[in-house]
Protein backbone atom coordinates (compact mmCIF):
# COMPACT_ATOMS: atom_id res chain seq x y z
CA UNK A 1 -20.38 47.60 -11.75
CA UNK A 2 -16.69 47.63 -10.54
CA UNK A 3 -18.01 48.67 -6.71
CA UNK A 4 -21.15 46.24 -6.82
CA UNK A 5 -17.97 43.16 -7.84
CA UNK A 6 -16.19 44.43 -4.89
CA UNK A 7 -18.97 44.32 -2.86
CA UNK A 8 -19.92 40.62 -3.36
CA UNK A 9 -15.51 39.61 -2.97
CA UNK A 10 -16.27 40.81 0.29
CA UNK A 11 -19.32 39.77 1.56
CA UNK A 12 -18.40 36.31 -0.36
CA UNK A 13 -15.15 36.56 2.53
CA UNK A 14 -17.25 37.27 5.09
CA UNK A 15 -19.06 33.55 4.68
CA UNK A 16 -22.04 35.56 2.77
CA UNK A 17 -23.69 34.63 -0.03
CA UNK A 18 -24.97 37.39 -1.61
CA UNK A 19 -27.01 35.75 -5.01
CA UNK A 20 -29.02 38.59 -5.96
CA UNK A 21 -25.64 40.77 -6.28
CA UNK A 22 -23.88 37.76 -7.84
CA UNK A 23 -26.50 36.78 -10.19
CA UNK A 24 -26.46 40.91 -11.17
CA UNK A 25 -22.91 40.77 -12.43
CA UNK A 26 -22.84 37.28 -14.40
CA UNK A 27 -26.37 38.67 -15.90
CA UNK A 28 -23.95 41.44 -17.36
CA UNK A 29 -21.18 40.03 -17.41
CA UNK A 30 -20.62 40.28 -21.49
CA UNK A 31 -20.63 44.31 -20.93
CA UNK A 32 -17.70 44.10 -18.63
CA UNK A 33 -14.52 44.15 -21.04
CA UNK A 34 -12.49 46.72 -19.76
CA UNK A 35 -9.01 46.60 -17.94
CA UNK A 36 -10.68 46.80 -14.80
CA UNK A 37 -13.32 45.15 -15.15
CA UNK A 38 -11.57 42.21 -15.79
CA UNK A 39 -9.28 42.64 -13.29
CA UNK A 40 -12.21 42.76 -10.60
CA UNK A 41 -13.69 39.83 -12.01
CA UNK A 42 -10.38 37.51 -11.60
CA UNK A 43 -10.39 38.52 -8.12
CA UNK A 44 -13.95 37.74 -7.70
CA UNK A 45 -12.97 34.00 -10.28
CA UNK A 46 -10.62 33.65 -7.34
CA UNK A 47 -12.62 34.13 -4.36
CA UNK A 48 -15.65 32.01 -5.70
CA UNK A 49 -13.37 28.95 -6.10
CA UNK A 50 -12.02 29.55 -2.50
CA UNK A 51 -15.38 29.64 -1.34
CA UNK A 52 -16.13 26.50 -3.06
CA UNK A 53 -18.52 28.22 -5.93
CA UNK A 54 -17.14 26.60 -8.67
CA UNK A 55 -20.31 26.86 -11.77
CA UNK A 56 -20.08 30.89 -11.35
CA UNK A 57 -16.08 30.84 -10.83
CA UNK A 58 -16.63 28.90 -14.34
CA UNK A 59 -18.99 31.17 -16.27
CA UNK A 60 -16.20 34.46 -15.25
CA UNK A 61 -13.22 32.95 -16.41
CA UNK A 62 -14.99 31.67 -19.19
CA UNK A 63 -15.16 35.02 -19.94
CA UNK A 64 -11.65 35.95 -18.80
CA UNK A 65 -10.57 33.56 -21.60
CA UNK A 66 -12.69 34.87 -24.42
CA UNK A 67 -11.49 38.30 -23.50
CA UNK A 68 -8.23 38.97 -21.99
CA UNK A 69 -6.45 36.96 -25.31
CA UNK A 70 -3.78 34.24 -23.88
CA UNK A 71 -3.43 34.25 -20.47
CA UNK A 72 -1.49 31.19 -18.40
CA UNK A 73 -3.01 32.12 -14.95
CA UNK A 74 -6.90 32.58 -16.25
CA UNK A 75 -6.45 28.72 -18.45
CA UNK A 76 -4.94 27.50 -15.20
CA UNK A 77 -7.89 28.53 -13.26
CA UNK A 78 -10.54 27.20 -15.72
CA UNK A 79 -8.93 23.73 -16.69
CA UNK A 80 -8.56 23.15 -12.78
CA UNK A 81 -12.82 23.63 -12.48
CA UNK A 82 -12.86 21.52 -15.54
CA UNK A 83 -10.70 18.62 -14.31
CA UNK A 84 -12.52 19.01 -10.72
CA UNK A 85 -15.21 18.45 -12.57
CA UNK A 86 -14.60 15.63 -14.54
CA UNK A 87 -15.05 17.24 -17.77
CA UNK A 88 -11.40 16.04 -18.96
CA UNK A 89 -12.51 15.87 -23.13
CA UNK A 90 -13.37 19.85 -22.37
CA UNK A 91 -9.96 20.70 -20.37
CA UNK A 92 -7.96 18.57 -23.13
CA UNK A 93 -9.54 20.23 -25.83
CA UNK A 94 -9.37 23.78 -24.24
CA UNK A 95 -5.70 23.70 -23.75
CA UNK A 96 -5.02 22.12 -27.27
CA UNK A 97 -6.41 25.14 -28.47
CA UNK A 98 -4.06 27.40 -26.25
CA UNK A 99 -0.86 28.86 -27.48
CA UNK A 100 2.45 26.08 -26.40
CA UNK A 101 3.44 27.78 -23.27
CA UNK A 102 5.37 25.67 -20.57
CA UNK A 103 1.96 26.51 -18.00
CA UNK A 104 -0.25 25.07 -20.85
CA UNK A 105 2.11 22.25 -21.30
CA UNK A 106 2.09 21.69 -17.49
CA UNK A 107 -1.59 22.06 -17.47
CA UNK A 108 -1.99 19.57 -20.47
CA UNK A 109 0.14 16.83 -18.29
CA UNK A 110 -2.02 17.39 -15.68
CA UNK A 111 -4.90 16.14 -17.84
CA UNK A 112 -3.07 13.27 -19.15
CA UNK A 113 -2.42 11.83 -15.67
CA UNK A 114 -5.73 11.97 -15.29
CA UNK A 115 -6.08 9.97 -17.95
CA UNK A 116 -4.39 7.26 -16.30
CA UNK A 117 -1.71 8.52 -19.62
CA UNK A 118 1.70 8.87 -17.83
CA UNK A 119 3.65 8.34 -20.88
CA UNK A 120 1.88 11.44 -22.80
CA UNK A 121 2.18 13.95 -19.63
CA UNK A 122 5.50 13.23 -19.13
CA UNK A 123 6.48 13.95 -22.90
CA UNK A 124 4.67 17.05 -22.52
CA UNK A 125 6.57 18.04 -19.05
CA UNK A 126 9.95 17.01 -21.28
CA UNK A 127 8.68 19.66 -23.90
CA UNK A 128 8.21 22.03 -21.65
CA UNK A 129 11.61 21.87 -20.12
CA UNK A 130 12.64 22.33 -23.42
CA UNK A 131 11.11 25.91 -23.17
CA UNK A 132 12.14 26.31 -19.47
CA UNK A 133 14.39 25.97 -16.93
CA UNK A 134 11.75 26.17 -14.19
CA UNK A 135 12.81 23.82 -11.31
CA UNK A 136 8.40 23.53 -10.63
CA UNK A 137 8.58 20.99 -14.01
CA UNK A 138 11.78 19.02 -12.31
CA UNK A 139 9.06 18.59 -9.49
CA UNK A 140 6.08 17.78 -11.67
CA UNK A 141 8.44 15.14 -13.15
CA UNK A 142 9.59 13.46 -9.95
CA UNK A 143 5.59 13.45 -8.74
CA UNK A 144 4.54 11.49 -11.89
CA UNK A 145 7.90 9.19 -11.51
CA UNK A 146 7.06 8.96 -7.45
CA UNK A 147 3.34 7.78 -8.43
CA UNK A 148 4.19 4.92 -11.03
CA UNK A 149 6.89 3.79 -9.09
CA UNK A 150 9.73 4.68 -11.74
CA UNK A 151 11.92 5.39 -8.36
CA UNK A 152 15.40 6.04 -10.09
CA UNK A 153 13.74 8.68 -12.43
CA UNK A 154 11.84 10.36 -9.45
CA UNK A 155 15.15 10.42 -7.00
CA UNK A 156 16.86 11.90 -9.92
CA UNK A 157 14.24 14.88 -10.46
CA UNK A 158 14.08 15.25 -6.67
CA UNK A 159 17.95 15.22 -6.34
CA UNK A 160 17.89 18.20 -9.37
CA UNK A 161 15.43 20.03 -6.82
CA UNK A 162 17.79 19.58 -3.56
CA UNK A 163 20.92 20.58 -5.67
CA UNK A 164 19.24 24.35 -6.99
CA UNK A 165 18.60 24.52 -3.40
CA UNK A 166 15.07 23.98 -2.84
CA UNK A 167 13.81 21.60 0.51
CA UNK A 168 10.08 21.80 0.12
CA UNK A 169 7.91 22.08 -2.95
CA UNK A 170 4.23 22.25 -2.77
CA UNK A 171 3.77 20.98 0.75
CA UNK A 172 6.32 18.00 -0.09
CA UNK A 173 9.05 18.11 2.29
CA UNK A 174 12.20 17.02 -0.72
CA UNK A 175 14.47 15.12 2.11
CA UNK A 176 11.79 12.79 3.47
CA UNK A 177 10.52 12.36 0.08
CA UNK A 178 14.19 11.02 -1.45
CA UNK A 179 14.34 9.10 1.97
CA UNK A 180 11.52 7.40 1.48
CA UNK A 181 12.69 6.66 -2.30
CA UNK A 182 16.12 5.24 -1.33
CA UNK A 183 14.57 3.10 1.38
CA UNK A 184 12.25 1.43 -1.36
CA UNK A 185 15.41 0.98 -3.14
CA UNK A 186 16.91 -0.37 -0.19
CA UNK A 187 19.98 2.05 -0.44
CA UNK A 188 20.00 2.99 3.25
CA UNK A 189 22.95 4.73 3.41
CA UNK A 190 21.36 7.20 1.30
CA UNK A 191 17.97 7.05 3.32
CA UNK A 192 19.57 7.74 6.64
CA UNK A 193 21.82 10.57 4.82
CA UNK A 194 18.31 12.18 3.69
CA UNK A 195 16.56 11.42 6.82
CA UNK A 196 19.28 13.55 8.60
CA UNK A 197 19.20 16.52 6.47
CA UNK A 198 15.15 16.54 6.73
CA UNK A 199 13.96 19.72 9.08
CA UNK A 200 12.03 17.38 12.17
CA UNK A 201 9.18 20.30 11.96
CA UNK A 202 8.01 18.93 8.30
CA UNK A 203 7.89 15.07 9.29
CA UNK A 204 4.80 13.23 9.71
CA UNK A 205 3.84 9.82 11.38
CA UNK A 206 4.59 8.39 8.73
CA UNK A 207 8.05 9.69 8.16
CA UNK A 208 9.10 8.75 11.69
CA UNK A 209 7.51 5.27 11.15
CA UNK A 210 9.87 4.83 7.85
CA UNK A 211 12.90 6.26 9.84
CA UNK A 212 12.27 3.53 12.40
CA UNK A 213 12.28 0.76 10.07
CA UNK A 214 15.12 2.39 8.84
CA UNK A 215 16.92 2.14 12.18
CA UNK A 216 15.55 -1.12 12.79
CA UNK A 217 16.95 -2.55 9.95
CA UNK A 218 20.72 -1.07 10.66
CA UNK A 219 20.00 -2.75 13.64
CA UNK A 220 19.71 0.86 16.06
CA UNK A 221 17.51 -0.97 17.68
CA UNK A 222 17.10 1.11 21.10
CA UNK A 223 16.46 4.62 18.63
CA UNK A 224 13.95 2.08 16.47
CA UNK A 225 12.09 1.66 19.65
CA UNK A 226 11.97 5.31 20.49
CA UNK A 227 10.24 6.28 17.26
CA UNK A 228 8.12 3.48 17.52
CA UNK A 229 7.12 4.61 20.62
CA UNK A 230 6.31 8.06 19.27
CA UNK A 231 3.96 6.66 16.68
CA UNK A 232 1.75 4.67 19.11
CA UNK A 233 1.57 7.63 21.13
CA UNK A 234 0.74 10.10 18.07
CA UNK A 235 -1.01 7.20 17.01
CA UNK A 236 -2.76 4.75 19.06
CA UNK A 237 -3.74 2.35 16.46
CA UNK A 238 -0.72 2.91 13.91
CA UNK A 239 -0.82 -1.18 13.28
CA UNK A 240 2.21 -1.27 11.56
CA UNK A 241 4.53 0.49 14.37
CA UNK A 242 2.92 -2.32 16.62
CA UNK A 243 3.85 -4.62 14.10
CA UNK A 244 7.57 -3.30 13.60
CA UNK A 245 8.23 -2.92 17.02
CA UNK A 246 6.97 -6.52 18.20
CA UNK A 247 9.86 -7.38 15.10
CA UNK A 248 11.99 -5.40 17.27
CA UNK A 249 11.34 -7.17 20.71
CA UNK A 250 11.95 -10.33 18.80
CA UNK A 251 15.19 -9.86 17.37
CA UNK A 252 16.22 -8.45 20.68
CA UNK A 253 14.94 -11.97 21.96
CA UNK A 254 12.57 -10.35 23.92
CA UNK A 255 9.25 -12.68 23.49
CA UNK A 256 8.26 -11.28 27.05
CA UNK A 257 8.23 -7.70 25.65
CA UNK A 258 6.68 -8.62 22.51
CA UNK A 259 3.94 -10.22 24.32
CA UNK A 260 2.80 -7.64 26.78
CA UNK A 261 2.89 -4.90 24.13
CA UNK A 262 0.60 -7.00 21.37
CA UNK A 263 -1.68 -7.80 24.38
CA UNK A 264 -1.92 -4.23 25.16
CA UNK A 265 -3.31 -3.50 21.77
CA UNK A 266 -5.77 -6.59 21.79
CA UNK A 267 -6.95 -5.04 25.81
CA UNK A 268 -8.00 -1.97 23.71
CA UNK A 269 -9.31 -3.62 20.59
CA UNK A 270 -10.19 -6.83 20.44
CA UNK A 271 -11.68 -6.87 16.59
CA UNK A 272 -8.70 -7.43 15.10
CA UNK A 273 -7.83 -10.85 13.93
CA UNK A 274 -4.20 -10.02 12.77
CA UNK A 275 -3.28 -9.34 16.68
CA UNK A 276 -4.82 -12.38 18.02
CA UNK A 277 -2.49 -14.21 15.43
CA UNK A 278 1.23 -12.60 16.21
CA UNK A 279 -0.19 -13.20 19.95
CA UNK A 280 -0.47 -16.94 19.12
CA UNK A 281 2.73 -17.43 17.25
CA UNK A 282 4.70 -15.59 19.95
CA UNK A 283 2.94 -17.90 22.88
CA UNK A 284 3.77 -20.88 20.80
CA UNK A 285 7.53 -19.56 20.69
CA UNK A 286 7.39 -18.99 24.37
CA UNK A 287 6.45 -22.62 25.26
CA UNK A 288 2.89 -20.99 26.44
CA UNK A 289 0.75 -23.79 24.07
CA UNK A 290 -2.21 -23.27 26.08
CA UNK A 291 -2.52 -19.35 25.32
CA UNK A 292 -1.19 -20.06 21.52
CA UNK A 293 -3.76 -22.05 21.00
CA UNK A 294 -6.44 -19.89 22.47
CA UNK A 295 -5.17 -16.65 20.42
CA UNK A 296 -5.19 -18.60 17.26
CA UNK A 297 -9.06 -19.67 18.12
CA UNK A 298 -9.40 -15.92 18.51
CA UNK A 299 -7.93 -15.09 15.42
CA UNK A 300 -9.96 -17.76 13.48
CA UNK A 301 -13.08 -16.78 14.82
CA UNK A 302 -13.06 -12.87 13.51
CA UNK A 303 -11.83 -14.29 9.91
CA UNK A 304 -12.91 -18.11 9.28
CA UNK A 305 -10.69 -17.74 6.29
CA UNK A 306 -7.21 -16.41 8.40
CA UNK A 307 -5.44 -19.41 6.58
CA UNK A 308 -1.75 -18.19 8.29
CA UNK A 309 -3.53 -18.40 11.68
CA UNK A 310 -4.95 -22.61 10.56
CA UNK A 311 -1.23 -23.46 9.94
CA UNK A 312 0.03 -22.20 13.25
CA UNK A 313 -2.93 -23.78 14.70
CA UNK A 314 -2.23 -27.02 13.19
CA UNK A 315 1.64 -27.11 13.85
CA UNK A 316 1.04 -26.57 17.12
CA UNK A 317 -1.38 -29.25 17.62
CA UNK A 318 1.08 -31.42 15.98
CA UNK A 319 4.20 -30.10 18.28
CA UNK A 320 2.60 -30.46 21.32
CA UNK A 321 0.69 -33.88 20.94
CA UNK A 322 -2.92 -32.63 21.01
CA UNK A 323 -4.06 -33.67 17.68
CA UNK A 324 -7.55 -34.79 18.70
CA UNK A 325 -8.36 -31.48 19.87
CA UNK A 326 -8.53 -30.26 15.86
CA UNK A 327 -12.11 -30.94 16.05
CA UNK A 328 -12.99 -27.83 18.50
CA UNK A 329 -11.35 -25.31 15.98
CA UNK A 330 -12.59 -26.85 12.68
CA UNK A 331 -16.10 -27.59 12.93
CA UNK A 332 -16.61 -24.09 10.85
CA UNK A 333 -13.68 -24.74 8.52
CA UNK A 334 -13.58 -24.34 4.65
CA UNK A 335 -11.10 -26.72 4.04
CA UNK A 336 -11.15 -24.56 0.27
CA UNK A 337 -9.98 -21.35 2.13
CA UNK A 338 -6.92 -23.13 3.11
CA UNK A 339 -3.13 -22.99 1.33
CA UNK A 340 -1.76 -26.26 0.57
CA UNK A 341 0.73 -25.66 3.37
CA UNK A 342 -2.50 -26.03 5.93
CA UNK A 343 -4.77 -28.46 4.18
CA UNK A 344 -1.06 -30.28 4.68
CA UNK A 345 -0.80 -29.94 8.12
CA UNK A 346 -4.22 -30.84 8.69
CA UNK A 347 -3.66 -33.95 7.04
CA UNK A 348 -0.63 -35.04 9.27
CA UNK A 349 -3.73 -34.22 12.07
CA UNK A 350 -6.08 -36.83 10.40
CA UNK A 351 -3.30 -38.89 9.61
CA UNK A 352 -1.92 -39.00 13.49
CA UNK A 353 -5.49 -39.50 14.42
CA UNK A 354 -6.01 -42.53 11.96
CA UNK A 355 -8.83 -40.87 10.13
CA UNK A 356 -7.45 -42.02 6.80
CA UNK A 357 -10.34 -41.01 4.78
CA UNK A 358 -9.95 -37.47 5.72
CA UNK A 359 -5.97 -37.73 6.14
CA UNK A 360 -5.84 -39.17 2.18
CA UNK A 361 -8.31 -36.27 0.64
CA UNK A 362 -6.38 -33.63 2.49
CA UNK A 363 -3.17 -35.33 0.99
CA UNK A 364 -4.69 -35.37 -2.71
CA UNK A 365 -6.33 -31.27 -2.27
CA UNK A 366 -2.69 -30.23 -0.66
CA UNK A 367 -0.83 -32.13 -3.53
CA UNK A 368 -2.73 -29.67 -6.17
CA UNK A 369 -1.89 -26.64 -4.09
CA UNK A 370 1.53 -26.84 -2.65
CA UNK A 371 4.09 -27.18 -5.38
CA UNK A 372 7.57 -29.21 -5.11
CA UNK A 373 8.06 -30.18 -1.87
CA UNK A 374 10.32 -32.91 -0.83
CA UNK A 375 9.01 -32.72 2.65
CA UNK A 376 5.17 -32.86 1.92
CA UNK A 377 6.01 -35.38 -0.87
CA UNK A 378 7.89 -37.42 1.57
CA UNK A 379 5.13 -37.71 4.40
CA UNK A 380 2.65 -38.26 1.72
CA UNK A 381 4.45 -41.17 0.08
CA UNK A 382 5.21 -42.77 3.70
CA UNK A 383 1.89 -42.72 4.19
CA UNK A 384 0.20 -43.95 1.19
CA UNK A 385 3.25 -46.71 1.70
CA UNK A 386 2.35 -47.27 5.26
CA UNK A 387 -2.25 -47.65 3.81
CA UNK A 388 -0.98 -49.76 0.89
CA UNK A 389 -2.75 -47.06 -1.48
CA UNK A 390 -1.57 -47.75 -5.60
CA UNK A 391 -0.80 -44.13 -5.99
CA UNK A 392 1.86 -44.41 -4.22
CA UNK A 393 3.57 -45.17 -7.57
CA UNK A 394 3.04 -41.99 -8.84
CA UNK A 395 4.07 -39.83 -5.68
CA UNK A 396 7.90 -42.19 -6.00
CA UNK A 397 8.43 -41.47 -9.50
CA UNK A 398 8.11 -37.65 -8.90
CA UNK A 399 10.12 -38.09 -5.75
CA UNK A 400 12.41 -39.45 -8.38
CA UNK A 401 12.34 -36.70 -10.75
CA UNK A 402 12.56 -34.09 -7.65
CA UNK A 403 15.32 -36.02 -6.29
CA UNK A 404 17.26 -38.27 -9.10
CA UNK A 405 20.42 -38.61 -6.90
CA UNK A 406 18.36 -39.78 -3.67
CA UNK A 407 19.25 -43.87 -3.85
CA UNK A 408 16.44 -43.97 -1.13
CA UNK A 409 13.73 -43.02 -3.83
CA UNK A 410 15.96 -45.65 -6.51
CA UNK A 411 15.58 -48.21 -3.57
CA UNK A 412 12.11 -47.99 -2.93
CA UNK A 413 11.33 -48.01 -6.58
CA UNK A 414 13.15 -51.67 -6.44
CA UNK A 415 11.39 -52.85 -3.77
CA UNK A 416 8.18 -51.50 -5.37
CA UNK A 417 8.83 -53.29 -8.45
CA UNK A 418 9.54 -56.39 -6.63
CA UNK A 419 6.47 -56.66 -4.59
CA UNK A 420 4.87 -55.77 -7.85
CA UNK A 421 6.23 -58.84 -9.92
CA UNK A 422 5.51 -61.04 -7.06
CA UNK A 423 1.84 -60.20 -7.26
């Protein structure tokens, strides 16, 4: 039986799949208990779960299990089908039953995160530390730290790793991953001092996008703009390197810059309403009101609910004097998609255009939304002052509360009162 195993490990690496052979050897498999036999077996567990075979890989080390007594490497390999699986009550209860080993202990944390149970698999990777000194549990550790965003206790696994003189552990490259860490920390000393010890082969698009916001904000901005550059080019639609490096033109007071490389991307891909918004805000900053006004349009019209795009919209209809244009861009418009910021905004429109229906229910929906603002308090009191509306009462006495020290709002409240008794 030994030669027929043999036979289907290597027609199984050819890219064969030879059933009638495999189904021959699981039909028998309860016969096969001897020292080699189970030895030929593991290798044929192993190359059925390489192939991707996974319900006969199951049924052998089943067998393995039931036959071979305790064995780490035979539990690993039948908890992993289990947990592919989704069969986590069967895994759990499988390596309950296995002797405490730190593997089992290991495997058991495994099942725990899966289980959405951080707590419980990391007091099972602590009790197997207690057993071992094997740096692979420091690792485990730092993973489950990394994932739940416990950042201290994950750079201080990691750090354990880097110090017994390991740089990559399970395809994770230990200096990008701690410079990653301290940069969500916002230690950036430590981030560039990671960054730097990191071997360049091992770093991915993403690493050199991090070490470019990393330059960017030590203000490097010229080697910023190099990695950025590297992205796009890697990456032709990495939207945040377009993003960061627009951030980059603009500090450097570029707008020009900034422009030409946002309307590069839009040239290419035109779908993408974020785009058609920076586009607008940075025509608006360059005194371009014509072309800010069509790229917010743009932006609007791929998401009618782009509320950040409305509230550039509207301030610069309000900068620039052109107020009763609003209709052409809101004849679609949810007024209930909008922040109280916009609805705001929009009522400083109506009010400018002396549509004081409109302009006093925008007042009253942005009033619910927008929180303690003097300025939006302000404008709204001058204006129900300026319609004669009674609430303006109530809009002075919380300018009053906001502002107890302002003697306009004690003034006003005086004159209020006075044209009140004299009614």
């Amino acid at each position: 039986m030994q030669d027929q195993i043999y036979e289907v490990i290597d027609q199984l690496k050819k890219g064969e799949y030879p059933e009638r052979k495999l189904d021959e050897v699981l039909g028998n498999i309860s016969q096969l208990v001897d020292e080699m036999d189970l030895e030929a077996l593991f290798i044929l567990g192993d190359t059925l779960i390489a192939s991707g075979l996974h319900k006969p890989a199951e049924t052998i080390f089943s067998h393995l299990n039931s036959n071979t007594g305790h064995d780490d490497e035979v539990l690993a390999y039948l908890v992993d089908i289990l947990i592919t699986d989704g069969r986590l009550d069967e895994a759990l209860s499988l390596v309950n039953e296995a002797d405490k080993t730190p593997a089992v202990l290991m495997l058991k944390a495994e099942i725990f995160q899966q289980l959405n149970m951080s707590d419980v698999a990391v007091r099972s990777l602590l009790e197997a530390k207690a057993l071992s000194d094997d740096p692979i549990l420091d690792f485990a550790l730092a993973e489950i730290y990394y994932e739940d965003g416990e950042f201290p206790d994950a750079i201080r696994h990691y750090e354990m790793l880097i110090s017994n003189g390991f740089q990559e552990v399970n395809g994770v490259e230990l200096n990008l991953r701690l410079a990653e860490l301290h940069m969500n920390q916002l230690d950036l000393e430590n981030a560039q001092m990671y960054f730097e010890a990191a071997d360049e082969k091992y770093y991915s698009n993403d690493d050199y996008y991090r070490k470019a916001l990393l330059e960017y904000q030590l203000q490097s901005y010229e080697s910023a703009k190099n990695l950025l550059r590297q992205v796009i080019e890697n990456e032709p639609y990495y939207v945040n390197a377009y993003i960061l490096l627009m951030n980059v033109h603009e500090t450097e007071h570029d707008l020009d810059a900034a422009i030409e490389l946002i309307g590069d991307y839009t040239k290419d891909d035109d779908t993408e309403p974020l785009f058609f918004f920076h586009l607008g805000r940075l025509h608006f900053r360059n005194a371009e009101e014509e072309k800010a006004l069509e790229s917010f349009d743009r932006a609007i019209s791929l998401d009618q609910d782009y509320d950040d795009a409305y509230l550039m919209l509207f301030e610069t209809l309000l900068k620039t004097g052109r107020t009763t244009e609003v209709g052409a861009y809101t004849s679609q418009l949810d007024t209930h998609a909008l922040s109280g910021e916009s609805l705001y905004l929009l009522a400083k429109i109506q009010q400018e255009n002396e549509n004081d229906a409109d302009a006093l229910s925008l007042y009253q929906e942005a009033s619910k939304l927008i929180g303690e603002s003097i300025e939006f308090y302000t404008d709204y009191y001058e204006y129900l002052t300026e319609i004669r509306h009674p609430s303006r009462k109530d809009v002075l006495d919380k300018l009053i509360i906001m502002e107890p020290d302002n003697v306009d709002w004690q003034f006003e409240k005086e004159r209020f009162d006075d044209e009140h008794d004299q009614i």
